[in-house]
Protein backbone atom coordinates (compact mmCIF):
# COMPACT_ATOMS: atom_id res chain seq x y z
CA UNK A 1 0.00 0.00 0.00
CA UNK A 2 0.72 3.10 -0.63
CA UNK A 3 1.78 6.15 1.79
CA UNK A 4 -1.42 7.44 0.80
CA UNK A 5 -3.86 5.06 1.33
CA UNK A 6 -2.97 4.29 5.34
CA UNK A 7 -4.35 6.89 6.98
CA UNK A 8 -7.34 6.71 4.92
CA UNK A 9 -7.94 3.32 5.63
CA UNK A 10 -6.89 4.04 9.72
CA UNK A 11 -9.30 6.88 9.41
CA UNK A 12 -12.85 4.80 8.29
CA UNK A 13 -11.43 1.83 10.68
CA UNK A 14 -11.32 4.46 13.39
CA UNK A 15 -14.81 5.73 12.39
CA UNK A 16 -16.67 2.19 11.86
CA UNK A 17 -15.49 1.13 15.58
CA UNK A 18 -16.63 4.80 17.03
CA UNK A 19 -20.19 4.15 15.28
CA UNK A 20 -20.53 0.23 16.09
CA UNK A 21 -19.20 1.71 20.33
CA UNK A 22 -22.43 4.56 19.65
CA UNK A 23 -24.79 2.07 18.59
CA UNK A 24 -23.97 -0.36 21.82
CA UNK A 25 -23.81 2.53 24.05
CA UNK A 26 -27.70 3.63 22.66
CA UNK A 27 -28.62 -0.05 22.62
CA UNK A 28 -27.38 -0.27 26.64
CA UNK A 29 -29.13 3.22 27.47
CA UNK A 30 -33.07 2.67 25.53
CA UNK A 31 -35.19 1.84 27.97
CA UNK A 32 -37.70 -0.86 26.62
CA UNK A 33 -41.45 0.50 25.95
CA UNK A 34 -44.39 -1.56 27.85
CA UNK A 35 -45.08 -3.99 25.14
CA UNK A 36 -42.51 -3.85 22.83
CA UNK A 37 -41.34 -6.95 20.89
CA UNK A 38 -37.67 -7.55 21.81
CA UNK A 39 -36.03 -10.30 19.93
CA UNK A 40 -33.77 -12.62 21.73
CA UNK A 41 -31.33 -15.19 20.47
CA UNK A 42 -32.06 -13.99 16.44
CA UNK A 43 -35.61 -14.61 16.81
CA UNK A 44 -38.93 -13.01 18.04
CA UNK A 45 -41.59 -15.65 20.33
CA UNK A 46 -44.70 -14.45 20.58
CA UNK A 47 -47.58 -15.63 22.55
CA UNK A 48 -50.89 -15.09 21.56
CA UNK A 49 -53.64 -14.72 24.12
CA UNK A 50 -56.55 -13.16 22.43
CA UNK A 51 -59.87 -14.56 20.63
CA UNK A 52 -59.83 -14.60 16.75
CA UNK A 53 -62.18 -11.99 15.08
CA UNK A 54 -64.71 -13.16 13.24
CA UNK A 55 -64.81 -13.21 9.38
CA UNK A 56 -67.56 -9.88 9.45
CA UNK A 57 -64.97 -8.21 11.75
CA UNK A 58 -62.27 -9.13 9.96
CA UNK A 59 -64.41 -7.46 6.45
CA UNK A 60 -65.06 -4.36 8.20
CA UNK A 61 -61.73 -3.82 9.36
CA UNK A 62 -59.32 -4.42 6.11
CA UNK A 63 -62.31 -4.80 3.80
CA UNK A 64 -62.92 -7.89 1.27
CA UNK A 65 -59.38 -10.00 0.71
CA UNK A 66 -60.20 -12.09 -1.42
CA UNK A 67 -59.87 -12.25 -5.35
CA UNK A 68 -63.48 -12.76 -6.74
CA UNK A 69 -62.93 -14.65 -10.03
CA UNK A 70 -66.37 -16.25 -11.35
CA UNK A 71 -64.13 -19.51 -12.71
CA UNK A 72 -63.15 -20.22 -9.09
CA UNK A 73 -65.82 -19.21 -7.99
CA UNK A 74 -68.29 -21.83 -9.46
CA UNK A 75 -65.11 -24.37 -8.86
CA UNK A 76 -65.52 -23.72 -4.94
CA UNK A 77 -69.43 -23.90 -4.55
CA UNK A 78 -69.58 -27.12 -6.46
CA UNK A 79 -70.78 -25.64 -9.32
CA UNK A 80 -70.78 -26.49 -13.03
CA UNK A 81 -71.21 -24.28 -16.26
C-alpha cells in the first residue's frame, strides 16, 4: 500500500469502531417501551392470548381479501357451467 492510502484506511477503521461503540452505548441506554417486541437469540416468540375476530370483523376492518374470479368461484361452490 501506498503512503497514501494508510491513513485513509486508519481513518474509516477508526470511524466504523466509534459508530458500532455509539450504537452499543444507545442499545445499553433505551429503555424498553411496555409492550414492545424484543427479539432474543435472532428470533422473536410471541404468545398469543386473544380470541380470533370473526370473518364480518375481519371485512369491516381491512375490507374484502379475497380475489373474486367467477371460474373459481363456481369451482368452490360445487358448481358447473
Amino acid at each position: 500500500m501506498t503512503d497514501l492510502k494508510v491513513p485513509l484506511l486508519s481513518q474509516i477503521h477508526a470511524y466504523k469502531l466509534t459508530a458500532a461503540a455509539r450504537r452499543a452505548r444507545l442499545a445499553c441506554a433505551t429503555v424498553p417501551i411496555d409492550g414492545e417486541v424484543i427479539p432474543s437469540e435472532a428470533g422473536i416468540t410471541i404468545t398469543l392470548s386473544g380470541k380470533p375476530i370473526s370473518g364480518e370483523r375481519l371485512v369491516a376492518l381491512v375490507g374484502q381479501s379475497a380475489i373474486e374470479i367467477p371460474e373459481f368461484s363456481l369451482a368452490r361452490n360445487g358448481k358447473q357451467r
